[in-house]
Structure formats: C-alpha cells, structure tokens
N, C-alpha and C. Protein backbone atom coordinates (compact mmCIF):
# COMPACT_ATOMS: atom_id res chain seq x y z
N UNK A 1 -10.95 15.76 -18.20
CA UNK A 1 -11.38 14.88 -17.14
C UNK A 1 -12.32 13.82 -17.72
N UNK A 2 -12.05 12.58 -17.29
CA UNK A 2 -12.77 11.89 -17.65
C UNK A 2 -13.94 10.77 -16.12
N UNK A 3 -14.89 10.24 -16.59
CA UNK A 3 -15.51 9.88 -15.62
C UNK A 3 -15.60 8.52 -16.08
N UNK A 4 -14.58 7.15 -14.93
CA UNK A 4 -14.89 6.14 -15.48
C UNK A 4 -15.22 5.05 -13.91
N UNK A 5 -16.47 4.04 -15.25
CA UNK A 5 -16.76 3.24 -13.67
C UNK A 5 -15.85 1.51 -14.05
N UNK A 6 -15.56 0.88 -13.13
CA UNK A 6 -14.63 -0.21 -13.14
C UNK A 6 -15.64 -1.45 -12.63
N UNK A 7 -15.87 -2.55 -13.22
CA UNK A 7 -16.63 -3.43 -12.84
C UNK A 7 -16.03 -4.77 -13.16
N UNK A 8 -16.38 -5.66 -12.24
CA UNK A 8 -15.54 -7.25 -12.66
C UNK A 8 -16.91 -8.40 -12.36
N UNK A 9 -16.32 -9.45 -12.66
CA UNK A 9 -17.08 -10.69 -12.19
C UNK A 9 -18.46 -9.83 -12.55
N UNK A 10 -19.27 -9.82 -13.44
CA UNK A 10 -20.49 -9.95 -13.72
C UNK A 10 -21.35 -10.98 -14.11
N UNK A 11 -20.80 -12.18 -14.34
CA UNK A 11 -20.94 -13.56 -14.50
C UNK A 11 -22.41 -13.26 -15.30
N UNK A 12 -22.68 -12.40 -16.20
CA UNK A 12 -23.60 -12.64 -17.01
C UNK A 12 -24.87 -11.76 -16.92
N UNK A 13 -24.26 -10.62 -15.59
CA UNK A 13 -25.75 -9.77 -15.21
C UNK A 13 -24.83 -8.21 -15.48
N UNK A 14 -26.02 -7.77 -16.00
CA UNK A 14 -25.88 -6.33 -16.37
C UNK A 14 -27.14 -5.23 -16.49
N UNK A 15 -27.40 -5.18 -14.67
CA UNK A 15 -29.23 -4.99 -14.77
C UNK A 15 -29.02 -3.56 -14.36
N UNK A 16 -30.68 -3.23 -13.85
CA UNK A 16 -30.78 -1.64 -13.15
C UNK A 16 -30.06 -0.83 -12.37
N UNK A 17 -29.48 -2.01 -11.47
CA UNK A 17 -28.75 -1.02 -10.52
C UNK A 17 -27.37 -0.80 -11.27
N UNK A 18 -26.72 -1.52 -11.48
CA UNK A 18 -25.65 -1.01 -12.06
C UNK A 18 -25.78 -0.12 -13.30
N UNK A 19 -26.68 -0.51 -14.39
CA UNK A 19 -26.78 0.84 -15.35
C UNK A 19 -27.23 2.55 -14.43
N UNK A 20 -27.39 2.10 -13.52
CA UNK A 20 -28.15 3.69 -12.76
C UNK A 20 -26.56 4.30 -12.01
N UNK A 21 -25.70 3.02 -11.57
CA UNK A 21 -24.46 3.40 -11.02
C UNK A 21 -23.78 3.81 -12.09
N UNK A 22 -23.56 3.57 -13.28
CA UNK A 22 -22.89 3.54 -14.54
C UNK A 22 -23.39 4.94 -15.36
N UNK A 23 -24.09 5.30 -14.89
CA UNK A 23 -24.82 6.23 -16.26
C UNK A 23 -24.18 7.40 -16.44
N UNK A 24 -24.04 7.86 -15.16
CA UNK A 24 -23.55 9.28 -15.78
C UNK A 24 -21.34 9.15 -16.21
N UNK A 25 -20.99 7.99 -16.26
CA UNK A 25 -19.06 7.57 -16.26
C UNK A 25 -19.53 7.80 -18.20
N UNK A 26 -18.17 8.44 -18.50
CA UNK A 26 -17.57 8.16 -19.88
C UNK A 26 -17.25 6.82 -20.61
N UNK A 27 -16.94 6.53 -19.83
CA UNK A 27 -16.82 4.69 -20.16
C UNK A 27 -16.74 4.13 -18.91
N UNK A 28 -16.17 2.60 -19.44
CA UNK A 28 -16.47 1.29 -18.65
C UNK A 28 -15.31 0.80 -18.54
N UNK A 29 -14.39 0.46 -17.59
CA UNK A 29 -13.46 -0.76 -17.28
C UNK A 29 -14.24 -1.91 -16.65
N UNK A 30 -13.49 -3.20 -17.87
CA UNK A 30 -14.18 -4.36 -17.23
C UNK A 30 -12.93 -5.39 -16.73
N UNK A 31 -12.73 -5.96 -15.33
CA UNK A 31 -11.79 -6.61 -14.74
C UNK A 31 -12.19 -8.08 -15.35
N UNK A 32 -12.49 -8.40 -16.26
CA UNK A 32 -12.89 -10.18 -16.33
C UNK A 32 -14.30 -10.71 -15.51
N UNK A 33 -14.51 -11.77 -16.06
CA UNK A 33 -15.77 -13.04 -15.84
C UNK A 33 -16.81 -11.70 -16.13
N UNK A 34 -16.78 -11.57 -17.45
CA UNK A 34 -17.91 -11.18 -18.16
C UNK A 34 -19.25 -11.61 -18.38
N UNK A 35 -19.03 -13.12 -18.91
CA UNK A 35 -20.10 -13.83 -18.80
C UNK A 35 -20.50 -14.37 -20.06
N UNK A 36 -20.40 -13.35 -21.27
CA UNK A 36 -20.21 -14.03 -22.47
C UNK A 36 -20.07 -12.38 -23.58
N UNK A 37 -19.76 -12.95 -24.87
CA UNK A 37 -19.65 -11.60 -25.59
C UNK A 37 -20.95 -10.82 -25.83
N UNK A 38 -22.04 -11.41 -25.85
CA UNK A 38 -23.34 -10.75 -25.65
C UNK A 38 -23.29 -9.58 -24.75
N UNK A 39 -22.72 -9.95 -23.28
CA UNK A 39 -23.23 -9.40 -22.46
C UNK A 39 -22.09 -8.29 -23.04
N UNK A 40 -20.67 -8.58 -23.21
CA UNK A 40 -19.80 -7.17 -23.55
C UNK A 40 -20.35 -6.31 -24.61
N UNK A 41 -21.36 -6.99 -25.47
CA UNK A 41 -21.53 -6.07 -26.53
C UNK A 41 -22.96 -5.37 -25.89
N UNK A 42 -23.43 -5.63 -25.06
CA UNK A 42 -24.67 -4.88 -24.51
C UNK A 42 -23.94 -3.55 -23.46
N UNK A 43 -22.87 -4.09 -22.76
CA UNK A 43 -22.33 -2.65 -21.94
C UNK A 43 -21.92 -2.13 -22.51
N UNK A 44 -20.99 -2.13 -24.13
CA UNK A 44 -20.31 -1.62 -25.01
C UNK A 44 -21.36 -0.79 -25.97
N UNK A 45 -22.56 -1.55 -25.58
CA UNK A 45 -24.29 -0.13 -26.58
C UNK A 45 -23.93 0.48 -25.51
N UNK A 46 -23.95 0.38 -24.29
CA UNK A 46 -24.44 1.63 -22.93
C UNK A 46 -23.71 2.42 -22.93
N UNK A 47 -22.09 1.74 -22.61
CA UNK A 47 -21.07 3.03 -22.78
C UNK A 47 -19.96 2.18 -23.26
N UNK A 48 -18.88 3.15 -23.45
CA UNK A 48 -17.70 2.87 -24.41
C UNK A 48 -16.80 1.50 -23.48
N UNK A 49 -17.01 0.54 -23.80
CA UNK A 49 -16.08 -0.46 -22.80
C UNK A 49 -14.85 -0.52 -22.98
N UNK A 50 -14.22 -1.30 -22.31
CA UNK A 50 -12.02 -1.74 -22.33
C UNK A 50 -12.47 -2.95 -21.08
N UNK A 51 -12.41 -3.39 -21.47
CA UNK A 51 -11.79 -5.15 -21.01
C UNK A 51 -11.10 -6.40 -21.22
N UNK A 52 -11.06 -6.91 -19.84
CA UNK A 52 -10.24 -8.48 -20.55
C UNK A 52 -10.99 -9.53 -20.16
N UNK A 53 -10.59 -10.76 -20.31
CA UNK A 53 -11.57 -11.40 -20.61
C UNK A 53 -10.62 -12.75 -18.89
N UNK A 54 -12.32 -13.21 -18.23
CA UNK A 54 -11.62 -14.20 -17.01
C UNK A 54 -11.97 -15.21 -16.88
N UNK A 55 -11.32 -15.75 -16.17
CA UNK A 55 -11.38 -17.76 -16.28
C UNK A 55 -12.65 -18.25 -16.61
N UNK A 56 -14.20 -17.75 -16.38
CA UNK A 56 -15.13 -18.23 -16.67
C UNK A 56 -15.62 -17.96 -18.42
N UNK A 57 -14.98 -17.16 -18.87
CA UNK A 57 -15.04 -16.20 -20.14
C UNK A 57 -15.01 -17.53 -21.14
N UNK A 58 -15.80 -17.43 -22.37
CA UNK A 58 -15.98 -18.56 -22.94
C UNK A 58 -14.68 -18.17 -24.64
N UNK A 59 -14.66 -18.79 -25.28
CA UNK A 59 -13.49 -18.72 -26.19
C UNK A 59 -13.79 -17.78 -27.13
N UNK A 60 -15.23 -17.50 -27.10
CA UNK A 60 -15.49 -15.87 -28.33
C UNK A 60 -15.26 -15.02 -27.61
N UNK A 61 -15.26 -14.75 -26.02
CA UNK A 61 -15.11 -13.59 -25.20
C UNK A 61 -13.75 -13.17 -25.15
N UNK A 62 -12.70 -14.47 -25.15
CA UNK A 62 -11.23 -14.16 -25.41
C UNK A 62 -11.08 -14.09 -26.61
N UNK A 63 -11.68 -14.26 -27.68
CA UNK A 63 -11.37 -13.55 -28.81
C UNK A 63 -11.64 -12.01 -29.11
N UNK A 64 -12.11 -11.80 -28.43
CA UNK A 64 -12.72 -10.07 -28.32
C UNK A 64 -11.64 -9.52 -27.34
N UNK A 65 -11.83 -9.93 -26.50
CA UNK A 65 -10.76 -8.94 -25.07
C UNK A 65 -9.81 -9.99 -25.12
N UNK A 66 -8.41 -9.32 -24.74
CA UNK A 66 -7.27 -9.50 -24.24
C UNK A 66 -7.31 -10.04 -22.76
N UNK A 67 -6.52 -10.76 -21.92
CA UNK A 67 -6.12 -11.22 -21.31
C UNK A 67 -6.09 -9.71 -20.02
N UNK A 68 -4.95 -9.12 -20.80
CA UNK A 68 -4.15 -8.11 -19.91
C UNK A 68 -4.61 -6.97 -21.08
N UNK A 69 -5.03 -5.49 -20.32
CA UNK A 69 -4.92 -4.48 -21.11
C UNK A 69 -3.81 -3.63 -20.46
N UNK A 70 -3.19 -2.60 -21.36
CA UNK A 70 -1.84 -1.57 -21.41
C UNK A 70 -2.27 -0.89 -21.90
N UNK A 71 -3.02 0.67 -21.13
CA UNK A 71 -3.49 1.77 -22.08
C UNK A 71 -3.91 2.88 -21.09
N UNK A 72 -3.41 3.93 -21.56
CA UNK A 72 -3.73 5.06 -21.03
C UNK A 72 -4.71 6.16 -20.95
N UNK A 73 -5.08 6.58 -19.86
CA UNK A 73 -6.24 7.37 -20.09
C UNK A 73 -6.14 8.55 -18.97
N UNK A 74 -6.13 9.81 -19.70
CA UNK A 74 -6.15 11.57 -19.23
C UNK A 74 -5.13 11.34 -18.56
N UNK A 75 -3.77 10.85 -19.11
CA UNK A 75 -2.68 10.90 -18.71
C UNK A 75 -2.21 10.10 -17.47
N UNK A 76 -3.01 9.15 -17.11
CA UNK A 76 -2.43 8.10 -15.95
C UNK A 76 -2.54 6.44 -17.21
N UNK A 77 -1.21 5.82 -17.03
CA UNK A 77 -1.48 4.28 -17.49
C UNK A 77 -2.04 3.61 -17.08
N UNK A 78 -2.36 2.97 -17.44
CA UNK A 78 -3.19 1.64 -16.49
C UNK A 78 -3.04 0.29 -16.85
N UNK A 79 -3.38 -0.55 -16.45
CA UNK A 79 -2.71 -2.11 -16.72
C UNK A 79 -3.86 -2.93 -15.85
N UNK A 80 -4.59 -3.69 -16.53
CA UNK A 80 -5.75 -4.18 -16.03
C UNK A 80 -5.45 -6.11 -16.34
N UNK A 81 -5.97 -7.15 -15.40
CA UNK A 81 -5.94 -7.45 -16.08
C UNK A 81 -7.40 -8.72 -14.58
N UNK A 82 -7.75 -9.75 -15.20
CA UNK A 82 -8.67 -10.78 -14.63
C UNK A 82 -8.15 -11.36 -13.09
N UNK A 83 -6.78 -12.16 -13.29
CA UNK A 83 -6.68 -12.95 -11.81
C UNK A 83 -5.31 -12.39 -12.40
N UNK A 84 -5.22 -11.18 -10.98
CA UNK A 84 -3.77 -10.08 -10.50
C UNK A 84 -2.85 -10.46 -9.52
N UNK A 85 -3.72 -10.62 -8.96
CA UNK A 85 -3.24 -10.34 -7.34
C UNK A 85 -3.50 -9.08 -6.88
N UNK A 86 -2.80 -8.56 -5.58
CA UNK A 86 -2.63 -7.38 -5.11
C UNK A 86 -1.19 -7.32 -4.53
N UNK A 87 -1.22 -5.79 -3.93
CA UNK A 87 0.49 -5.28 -3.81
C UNK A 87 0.49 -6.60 -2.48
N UNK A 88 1.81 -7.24 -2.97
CA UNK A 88 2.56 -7.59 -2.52
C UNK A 88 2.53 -9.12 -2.65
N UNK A 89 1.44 -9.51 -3.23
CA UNK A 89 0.61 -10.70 -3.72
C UNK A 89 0.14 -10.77 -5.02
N UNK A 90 1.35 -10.00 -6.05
CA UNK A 90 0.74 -10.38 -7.27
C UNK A 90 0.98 -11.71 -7.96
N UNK A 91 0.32 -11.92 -8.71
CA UNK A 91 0.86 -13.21 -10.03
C UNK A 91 2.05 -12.73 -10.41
N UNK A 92 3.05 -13.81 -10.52
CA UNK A 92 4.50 -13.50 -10.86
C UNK A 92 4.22 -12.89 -12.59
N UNK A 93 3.81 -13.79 -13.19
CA UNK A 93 3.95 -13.15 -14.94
C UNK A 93 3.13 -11.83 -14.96
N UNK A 94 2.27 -11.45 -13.86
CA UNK A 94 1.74 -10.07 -13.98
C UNK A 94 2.15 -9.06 -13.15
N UNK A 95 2.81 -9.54 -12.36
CA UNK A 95 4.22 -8.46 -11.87
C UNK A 95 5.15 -8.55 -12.81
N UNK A 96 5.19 -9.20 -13.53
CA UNK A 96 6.12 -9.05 -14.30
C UNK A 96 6.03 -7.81 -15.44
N UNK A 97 4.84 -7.75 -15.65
CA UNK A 97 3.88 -6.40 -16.32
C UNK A 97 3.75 -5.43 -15.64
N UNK A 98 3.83 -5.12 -14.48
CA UNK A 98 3.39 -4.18 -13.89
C UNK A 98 4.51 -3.69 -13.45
N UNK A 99 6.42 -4.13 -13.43
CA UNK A 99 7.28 -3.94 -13.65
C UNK A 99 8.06 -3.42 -15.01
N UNK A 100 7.25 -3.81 -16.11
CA UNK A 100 8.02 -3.19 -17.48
C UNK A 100 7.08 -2.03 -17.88
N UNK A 101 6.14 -2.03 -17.76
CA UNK A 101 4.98 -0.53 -17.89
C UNK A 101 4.81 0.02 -16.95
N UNK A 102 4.62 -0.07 -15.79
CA UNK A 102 4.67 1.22 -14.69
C UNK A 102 3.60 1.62 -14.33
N UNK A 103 2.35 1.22 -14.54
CA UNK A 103 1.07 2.06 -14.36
C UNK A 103 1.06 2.79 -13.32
N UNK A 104 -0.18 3.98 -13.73
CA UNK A 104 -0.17 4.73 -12.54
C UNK A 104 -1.53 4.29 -11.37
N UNK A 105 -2.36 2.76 -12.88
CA UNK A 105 -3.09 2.76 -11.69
C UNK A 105 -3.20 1.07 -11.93
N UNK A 106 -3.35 0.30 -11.79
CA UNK A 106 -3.74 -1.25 -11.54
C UNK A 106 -4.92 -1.90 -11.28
N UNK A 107 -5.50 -2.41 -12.18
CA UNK A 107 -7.13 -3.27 -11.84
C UNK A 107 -7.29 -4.66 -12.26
N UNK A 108 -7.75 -5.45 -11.09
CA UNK A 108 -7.79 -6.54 -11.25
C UNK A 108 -9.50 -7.24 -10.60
N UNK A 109 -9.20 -7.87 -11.03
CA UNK A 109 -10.56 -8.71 -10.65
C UNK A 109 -10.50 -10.40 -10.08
N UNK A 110 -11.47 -11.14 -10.02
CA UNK A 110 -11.38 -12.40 -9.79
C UNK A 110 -11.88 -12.70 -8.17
N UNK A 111 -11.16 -12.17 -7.19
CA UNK A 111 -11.64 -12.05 -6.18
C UNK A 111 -12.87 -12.06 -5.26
N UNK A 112 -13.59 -11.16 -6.29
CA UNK A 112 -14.52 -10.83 -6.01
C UNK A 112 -15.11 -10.01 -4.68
N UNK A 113 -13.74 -9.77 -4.09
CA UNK A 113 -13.12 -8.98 -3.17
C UNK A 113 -13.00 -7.57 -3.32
N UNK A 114 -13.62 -6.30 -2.77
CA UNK A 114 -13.17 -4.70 -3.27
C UNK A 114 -12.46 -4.84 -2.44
N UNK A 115 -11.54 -4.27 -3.02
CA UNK A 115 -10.33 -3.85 -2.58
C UNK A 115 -9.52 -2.53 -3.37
N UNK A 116 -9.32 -1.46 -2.94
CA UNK A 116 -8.52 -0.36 -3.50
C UNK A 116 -7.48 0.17 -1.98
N UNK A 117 -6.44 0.19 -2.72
CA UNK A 117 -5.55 -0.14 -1.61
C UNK A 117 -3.97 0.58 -2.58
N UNK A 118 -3.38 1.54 -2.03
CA UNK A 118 -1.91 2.10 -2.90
C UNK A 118 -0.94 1.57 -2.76
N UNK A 119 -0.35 0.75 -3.80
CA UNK A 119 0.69 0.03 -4.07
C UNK A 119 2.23 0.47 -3.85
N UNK A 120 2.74 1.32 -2.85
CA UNK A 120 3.82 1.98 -2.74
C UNK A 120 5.08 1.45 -3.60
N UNK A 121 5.32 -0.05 -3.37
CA UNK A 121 6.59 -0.36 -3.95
C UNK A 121 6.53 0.07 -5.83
N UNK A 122 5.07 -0.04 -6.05
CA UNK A 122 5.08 0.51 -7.51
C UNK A 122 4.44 2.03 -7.96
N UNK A 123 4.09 2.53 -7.06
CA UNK A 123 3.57 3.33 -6.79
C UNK A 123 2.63 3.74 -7.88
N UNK A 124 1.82 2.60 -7.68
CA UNK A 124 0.13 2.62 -8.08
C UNK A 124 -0.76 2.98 -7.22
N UNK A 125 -1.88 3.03 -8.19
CA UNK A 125 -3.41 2.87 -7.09
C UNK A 125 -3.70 1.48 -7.49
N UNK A 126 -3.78 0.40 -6.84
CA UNK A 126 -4.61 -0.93 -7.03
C UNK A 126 -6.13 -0.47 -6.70
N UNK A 127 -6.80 -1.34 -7.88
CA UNK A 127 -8.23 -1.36 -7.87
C UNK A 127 -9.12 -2.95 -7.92
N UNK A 128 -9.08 -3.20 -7.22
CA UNK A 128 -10.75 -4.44 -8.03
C UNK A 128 -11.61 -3.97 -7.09
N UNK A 129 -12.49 -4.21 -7.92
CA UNK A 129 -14.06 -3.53 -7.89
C UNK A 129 -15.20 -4.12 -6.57
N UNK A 130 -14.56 -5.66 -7.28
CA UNK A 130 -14.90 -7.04 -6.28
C UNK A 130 -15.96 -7.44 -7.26
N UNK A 131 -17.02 -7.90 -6.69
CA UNK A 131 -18.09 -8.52 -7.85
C UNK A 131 -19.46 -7.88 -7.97
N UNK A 132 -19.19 -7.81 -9.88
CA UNK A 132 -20.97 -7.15 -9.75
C UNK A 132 -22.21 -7.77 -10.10
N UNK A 133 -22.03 -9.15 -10.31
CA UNK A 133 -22.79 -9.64 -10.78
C UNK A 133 -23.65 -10.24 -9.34
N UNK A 134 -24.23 -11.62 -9.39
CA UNK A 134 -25.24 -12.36 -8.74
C UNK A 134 -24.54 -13.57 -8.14
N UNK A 135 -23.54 -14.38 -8.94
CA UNK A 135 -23.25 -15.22 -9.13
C UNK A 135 -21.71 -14.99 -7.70
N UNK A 136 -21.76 -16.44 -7.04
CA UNK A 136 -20.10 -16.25 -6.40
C UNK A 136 -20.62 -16.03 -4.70
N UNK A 137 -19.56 -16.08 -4.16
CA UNK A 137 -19.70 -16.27 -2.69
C UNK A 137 -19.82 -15.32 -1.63
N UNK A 138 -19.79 -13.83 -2.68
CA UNK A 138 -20.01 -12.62 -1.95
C UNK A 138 -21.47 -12.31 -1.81
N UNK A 139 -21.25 -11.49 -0.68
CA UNK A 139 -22.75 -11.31 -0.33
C UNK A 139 -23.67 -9.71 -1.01
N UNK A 140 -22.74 -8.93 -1.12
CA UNK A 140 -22.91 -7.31 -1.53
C UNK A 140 -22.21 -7.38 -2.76
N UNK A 141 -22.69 -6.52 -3.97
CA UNK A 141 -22.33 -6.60 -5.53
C UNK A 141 -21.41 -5.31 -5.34
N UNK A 142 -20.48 -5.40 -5.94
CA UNK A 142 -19.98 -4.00 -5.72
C UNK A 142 -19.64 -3.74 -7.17
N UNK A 143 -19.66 -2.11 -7.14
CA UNK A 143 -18.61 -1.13 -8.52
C UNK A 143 -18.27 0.11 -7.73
N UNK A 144 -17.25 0.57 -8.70
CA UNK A 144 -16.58 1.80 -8.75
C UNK A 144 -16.22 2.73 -9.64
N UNK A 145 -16.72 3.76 -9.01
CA UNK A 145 -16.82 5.05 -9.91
C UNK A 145 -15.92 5.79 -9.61
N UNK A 146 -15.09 6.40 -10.63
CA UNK A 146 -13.75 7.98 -10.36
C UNK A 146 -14.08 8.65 -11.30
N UNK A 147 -13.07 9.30 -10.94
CA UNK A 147 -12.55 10.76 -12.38
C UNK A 147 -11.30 10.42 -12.51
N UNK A 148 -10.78 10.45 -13.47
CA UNK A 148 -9.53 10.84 -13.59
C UNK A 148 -8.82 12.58 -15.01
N UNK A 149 -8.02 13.04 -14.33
CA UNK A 149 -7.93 14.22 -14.60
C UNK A 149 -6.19 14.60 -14.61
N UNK A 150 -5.66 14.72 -15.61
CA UNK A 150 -4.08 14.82 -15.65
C UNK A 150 -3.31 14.04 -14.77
N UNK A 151 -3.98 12.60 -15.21
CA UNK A 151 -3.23 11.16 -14.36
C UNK A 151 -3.53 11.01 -12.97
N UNK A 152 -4.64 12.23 -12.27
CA UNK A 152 -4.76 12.09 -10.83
C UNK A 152 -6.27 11.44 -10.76
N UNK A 153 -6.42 10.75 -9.59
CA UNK A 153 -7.76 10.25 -9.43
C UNK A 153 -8.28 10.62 -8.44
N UNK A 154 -9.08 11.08 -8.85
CA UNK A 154 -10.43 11.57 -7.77
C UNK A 154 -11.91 11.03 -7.59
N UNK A 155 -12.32 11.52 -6.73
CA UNK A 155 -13.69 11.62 -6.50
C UNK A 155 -13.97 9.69 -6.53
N UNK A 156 -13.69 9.14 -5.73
CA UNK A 156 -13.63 7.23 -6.08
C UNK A 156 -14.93 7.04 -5.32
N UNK A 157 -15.58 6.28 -5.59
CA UNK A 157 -16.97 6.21 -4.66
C UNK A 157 -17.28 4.43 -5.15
N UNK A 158 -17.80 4.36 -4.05
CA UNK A 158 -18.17 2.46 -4.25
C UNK A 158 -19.80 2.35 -4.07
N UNK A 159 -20.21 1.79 -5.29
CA UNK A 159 -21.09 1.47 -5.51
C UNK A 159 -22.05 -0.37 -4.32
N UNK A 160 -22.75 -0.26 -3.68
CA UNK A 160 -23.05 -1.55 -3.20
C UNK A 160 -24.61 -2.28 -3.24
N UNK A 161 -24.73 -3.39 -3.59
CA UNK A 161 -26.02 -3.63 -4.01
C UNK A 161 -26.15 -5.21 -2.99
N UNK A 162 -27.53 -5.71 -2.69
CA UNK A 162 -27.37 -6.93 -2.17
C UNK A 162 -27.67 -7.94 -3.34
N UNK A 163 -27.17 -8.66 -2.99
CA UNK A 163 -27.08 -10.25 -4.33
C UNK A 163 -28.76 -10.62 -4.46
C-alpha cells in the first residue's frame, strides 16, 4: 500500500499547510503550474515527487518533467498530465493517451477546479486536485490524499485551505 497526495497549480507556493497535508503520503503527484524547478526540487527534498510540467512552467521546468506521465503504481496505471480535460471533455491528443494506455486512474490539472469524478467510458478514476497554490481565481486551495493498494483506491480525502 502506498500513501499518495496529488497537487496541481501551485504557481510557486509550497508552505505549512500543505506540507502538514502532505506529511504523512509516500510521495507526491504533481498535475502542472509548478512554478519553477526550485520549487520541484524543494517538494522532491520533502517527499519523492512525479510530475509534469504546465503552461505557466518556465523552459528548465519542462526540461525536468514531461508534459504527460505513463507509470504505474501498487498495481493501478496512471496517466497524468497539466491541461486534460475531464470524462467526456478531454483534449483530443490526450484522449488519445488515455485510449492507447488504459489507466486505471487519470490526473489532470489546470482548472484549478477539484474535481474527482469516475470515468465509465474508460473506466478510470479522474482526479484534479484543483489548485494549491495562492495564485488564480479560486477561492479555497485544495489537495488530495489516497492509498492505493493492489490498483484499488481508497481512503481519498480533500484537503481545503483559504487563499
């Protein structure tokens, strides 16, 4: 079993509350708008990161993270990637990914929107986190914390902070 928390849009903040939401997860999924590679290499001291890198992401941050990640963890795939969409509203070239790999679970970011919601026609779990940073038009910071355990996910809990 593993314990992982999922965070997007941090536009450059990576403070108390979220290290206190973060502390006890195995690692880190990051959905994009990081903020810069500083800040990835400071969540990457805290805990073990996997991210991609989003439209605000500066050209050393996409040299570090990928666009789209394809990788599995305690036996569920996953397929992450910055600006997704959601079921039924994805980006065509990233449905197009989420059609040749299959994940069992899907995370996206950009939105800045939480949203976790089960993708029947692909039969995923869709995830974005929505936003954890300061920055952007939302009013409440959000993250998310699971388990995952022989590809099943449990225990999902949403983290909420005010801007």
């Amino acid at each position: 079993m593993k314990k992982i928390g999922i965070i997007s849009d941090t536009h450059g903040i990576f403070d108390a509350p979220l290290k206190s939401f973060l502390a006890e997860v195995d690692e880190i999924w990051h959905a994009g708008d990081i903020g810069s590679a500083a800040l990835s290499d400071e969540i990457a001291a805290f805990k073990p990161l996997r991210a991609v890198y989003g439209n605000i992401d500066d050209g050393l941050t996409r040299r570090i993270w990928p666009e789209t990640a394809d990788f599995a963890c305690e036996g569920a795939g996953v397929l992450m990637t910055h600006i997704g969409g959601y079921p039924g509203r994805y980006e065509t070239p990233f449905l197009r990914r989420i059609e040749s790999s299959r994940p069992g679970v899907i995370v996206t970011g950009h939105s800045h929107i939480l949203k976790v919601m089960y993708d029947r026609r692909h039969d995923a779990l869709h995830i974005n986190p929505g936003a954890a940073g300061k920055y952007g038009f939302h009013k409440v910071r959000t993250a998310i914390r699971l388990e995952i355990k022989d590809g099943t996910i449990a225990d999902l809990e949403v983290g909420e902070w005010k801007k």
